[in-house]
C-alpha atoms as a PDB file:
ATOM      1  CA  UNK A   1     229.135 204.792 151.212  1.00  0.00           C
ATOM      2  CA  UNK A   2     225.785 204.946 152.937  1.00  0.00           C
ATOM      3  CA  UNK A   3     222.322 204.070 151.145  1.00  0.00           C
ATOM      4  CA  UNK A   4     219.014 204.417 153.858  1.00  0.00           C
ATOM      5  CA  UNK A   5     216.215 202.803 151.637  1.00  0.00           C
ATOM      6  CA  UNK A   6     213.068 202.516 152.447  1.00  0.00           C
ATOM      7  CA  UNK A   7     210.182 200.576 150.133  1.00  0.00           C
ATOM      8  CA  UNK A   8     207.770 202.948 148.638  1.00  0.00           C
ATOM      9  CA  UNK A   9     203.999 202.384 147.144  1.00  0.00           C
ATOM     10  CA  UNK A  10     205.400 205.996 145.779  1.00  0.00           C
ATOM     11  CA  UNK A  11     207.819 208.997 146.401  1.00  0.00           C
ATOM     12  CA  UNK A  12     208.570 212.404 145.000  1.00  0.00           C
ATOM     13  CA  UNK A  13     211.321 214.632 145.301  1.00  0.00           C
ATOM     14  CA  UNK A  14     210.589 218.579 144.535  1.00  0.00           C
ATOM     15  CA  UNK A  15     213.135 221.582 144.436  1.00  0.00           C
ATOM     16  CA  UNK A  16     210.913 224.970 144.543  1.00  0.00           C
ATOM     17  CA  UNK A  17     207.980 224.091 143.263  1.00  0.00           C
ATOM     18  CA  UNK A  18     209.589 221.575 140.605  1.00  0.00           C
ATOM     19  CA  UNK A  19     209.142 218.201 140.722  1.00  0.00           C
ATOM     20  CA  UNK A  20     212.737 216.235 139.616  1.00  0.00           C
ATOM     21  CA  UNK A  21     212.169 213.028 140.464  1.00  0.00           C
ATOM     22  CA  UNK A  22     208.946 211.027 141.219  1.00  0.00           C
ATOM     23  CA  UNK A  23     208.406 207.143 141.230  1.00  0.00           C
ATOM     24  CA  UNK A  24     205.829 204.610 141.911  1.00  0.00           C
ATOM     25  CA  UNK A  25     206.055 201.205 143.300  1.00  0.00           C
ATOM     26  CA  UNK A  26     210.020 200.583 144.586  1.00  0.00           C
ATOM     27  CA  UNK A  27     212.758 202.129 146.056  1.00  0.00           C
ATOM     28  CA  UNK A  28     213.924 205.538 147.919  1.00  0.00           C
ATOM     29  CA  UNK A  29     217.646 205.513 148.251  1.00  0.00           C
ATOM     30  CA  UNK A  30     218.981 208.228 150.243  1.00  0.00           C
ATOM     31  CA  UNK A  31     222.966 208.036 149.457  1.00  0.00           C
ATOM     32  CA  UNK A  32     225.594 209.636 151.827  1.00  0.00           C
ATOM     33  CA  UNK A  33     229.102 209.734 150.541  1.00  0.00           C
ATOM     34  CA  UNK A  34     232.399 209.508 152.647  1.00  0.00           C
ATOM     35  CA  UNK A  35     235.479 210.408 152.229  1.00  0.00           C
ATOM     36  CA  UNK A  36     237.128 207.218 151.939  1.00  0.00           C
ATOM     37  CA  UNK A  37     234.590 206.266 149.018  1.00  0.00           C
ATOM     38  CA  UNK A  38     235.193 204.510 145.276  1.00  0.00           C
ATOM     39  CA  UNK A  39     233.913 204.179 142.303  1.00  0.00           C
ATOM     40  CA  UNK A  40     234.017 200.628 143.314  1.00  0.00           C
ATOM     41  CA  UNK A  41     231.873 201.113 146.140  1.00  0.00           C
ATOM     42  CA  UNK A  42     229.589 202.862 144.798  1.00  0.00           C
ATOM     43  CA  UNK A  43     229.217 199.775 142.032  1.00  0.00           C
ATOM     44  CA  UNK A  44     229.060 197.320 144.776  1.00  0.00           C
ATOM     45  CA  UNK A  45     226.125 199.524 146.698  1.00  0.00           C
ATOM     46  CA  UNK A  46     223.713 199.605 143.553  1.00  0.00           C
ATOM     47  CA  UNK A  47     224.311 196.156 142.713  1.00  0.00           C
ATOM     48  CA  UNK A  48     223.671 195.584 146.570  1.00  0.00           C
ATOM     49  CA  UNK A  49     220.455 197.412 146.061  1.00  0.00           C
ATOM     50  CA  UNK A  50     218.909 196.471 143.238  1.00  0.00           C
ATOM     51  CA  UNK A  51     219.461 192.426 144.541  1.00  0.00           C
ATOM     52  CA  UNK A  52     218.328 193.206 148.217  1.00  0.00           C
ATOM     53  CA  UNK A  53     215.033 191.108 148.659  1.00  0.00           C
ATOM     54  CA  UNK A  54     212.665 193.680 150.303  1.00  0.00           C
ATOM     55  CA  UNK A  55     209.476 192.443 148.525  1.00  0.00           C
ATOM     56  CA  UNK A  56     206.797 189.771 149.100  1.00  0.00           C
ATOM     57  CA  UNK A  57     206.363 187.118 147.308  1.00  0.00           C
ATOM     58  CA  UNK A  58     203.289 185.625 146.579  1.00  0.00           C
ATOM     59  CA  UNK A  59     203.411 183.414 150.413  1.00  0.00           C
ATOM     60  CA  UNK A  60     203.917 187.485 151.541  1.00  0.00           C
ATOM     61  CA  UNK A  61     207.856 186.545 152.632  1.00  0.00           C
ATOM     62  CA  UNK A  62     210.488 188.971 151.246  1.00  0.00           C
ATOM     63  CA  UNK A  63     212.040 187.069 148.789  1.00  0.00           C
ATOM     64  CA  UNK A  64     211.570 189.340 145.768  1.00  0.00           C
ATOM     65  CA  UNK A  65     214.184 192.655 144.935  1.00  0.00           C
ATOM     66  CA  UNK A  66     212.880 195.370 143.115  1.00  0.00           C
ATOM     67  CA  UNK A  67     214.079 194.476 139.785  1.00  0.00           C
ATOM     68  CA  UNK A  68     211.804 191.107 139.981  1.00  0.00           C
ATOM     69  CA  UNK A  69     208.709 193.383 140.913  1.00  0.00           C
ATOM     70  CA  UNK A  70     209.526 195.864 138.229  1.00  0.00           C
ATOM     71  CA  UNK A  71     209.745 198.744 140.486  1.00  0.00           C
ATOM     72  CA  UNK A  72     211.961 201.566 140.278  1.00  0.00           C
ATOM     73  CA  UNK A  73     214.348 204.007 142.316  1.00  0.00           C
ATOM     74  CA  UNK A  74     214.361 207.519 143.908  1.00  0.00           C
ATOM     75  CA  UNK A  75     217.915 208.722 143.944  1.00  0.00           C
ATOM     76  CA  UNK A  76     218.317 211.477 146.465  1.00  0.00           C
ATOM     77  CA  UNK A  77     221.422 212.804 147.976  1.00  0.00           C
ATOM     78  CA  UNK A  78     221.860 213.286 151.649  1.00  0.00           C
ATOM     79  CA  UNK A  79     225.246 213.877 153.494  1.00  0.00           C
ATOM     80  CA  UNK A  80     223.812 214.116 156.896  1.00  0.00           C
ATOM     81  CA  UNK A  81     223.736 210.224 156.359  1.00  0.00           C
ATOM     82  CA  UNK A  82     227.530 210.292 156.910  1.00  0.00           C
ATOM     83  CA  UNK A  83     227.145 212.217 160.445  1.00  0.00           C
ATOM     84  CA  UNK A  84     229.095 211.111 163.234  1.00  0.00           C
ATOM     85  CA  UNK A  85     226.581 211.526 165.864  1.00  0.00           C
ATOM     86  CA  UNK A  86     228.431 209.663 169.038  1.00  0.00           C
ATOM     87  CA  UNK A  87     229.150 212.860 170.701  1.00  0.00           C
ATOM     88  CA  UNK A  88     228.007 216.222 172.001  1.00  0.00           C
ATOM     89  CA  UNK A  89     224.754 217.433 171.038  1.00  0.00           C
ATOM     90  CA  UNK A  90     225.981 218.456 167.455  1.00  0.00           C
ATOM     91  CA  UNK A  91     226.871 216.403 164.715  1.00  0.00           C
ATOM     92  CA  UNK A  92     230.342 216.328 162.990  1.00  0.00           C
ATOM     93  CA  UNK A  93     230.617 215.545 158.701  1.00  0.00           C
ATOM     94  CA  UNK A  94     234.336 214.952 159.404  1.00  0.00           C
ATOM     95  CA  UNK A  95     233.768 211.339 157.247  1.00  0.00           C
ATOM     96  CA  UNK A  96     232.324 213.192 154.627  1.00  0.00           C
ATOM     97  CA  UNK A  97     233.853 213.431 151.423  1.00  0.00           C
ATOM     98  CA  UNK A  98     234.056 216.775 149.922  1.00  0.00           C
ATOM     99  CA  UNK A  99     231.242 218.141 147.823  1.00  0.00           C
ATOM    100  CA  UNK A 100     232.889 217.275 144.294  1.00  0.00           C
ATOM    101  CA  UNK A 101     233.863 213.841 145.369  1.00  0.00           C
ATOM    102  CA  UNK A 102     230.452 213.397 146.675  1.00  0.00           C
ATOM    103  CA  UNK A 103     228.820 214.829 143.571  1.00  0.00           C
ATOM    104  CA  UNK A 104     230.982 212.705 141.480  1.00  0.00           C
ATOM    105  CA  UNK A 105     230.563 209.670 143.250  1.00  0.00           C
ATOM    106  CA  UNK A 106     226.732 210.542 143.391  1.00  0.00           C
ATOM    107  CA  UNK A 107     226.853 210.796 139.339  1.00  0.00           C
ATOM    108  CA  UNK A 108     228.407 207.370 138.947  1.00  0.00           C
ATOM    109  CA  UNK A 109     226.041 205.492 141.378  1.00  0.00           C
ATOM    110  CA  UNK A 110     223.112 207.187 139.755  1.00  0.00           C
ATOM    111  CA  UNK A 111     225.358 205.673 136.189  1.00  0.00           C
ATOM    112  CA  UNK A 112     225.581 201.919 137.494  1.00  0.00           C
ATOM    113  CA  UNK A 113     221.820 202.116 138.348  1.00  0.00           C
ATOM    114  CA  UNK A 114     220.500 203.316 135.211  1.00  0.00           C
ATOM    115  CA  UNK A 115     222.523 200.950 133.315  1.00  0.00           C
ATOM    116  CA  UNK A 116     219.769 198.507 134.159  1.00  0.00           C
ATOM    117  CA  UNK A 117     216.454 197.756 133.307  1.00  0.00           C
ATOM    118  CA  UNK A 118     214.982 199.332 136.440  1.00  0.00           C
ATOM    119  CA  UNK A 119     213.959 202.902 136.077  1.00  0.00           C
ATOM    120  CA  UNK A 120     215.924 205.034 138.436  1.00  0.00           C
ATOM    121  CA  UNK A 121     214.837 209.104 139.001  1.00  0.00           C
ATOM    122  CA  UNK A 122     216.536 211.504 141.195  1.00  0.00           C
ATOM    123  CA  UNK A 123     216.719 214.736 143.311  1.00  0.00           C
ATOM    124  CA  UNK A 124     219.339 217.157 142.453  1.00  0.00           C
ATOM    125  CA  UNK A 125     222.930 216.887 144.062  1.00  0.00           C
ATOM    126  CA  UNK A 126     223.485 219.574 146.517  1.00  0.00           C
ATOM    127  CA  UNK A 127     220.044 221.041 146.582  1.00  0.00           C
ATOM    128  CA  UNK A 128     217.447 221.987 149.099  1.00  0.00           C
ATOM    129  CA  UNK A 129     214.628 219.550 148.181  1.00  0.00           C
ATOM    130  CA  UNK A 130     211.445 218.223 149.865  1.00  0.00           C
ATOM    131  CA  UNK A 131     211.248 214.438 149.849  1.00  0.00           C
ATOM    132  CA  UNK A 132     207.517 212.902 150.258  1.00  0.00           C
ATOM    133  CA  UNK A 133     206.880 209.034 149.849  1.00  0.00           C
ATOM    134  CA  UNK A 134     204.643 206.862 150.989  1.00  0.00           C
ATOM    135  CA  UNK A 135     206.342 203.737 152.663  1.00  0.00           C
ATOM    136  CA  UNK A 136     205.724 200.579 152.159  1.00  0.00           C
ATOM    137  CA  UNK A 137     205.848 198.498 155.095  1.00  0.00           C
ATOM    138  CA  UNK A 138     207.109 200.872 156.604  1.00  0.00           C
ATOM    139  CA  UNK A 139     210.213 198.628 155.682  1.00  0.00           C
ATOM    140  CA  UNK A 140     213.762 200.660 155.957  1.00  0.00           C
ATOM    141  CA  UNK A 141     217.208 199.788 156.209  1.00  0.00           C
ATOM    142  CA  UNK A 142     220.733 200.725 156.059  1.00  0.00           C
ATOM    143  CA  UNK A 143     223.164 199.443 153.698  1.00  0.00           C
ATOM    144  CA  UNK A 144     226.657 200.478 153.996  1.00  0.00           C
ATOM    145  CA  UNK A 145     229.741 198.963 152.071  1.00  0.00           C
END
């Protein structure tokens, strides 16, 4: 399992001209599910998450996660996060899982993270949808587990 997140002052995800999901201060969390993915992993990744220390704290180090700075998280599918892109000019989604296992697994990560106190909003599985967000830094990384 495969989470890009970036830190947001904001971020918005629309489908037509809907708007599903829309936070302010904290997290967008692009997931990408493979094949070879758990329930257990996808615990692991939000727990991952919602400790990683992306924020400043008051001496402007990143010390802080976004539950301490009482932000909140975009949830927003994405296979193409699971692309094999070493070869050829196309990329392959052989390491992706198949679209119920990913929706599934999507569902229960989306579960673990609102089971917390941190607010948690998200696109809809599957869909075309138009991301916007303002990052924060920009600070963006990959977490994979």
């Amino acid at each position: 399992m495969i989470a890009l997140i970036q830190r947001v002052k904001h971020a918005r995800v629309e489908v037509g001209s809907d708007i599903v999901g829309q936070i302010e201060h904290g997290i967008l969390v692009l997931l990408g599910v493979e094949k070879d993915d758990t329930q257990a992993k996808a615990k692991k990744l939000c727990k991952k998450i919602l400790n990683y220390r992306i924020f400043a704290d008051e001496a402007g180090k990143m010390n802080l996660n976004v539950q301490q700075v009482h932000g909140q998280l975009l949830v927003v599918s994405q296979f193409t996060l699971v692309a094999d892109t070493q070869s050829g000019n196309r990329p392959s989604f052989s390491n992706g899982a198949s679209p119920s296992l990913g929706k599934e697994l999507y569902e229960y990560f989306v579960g673990c993270c609102k089971q917390t106190e941190t607010g948690c909003e998200t696109g809809i599985f599957a869909a075309d949808m138009q991301v916007s967000l303002l990052n924060d830094g920009p600070v963006t990384f990959q977490l994979k587990v």
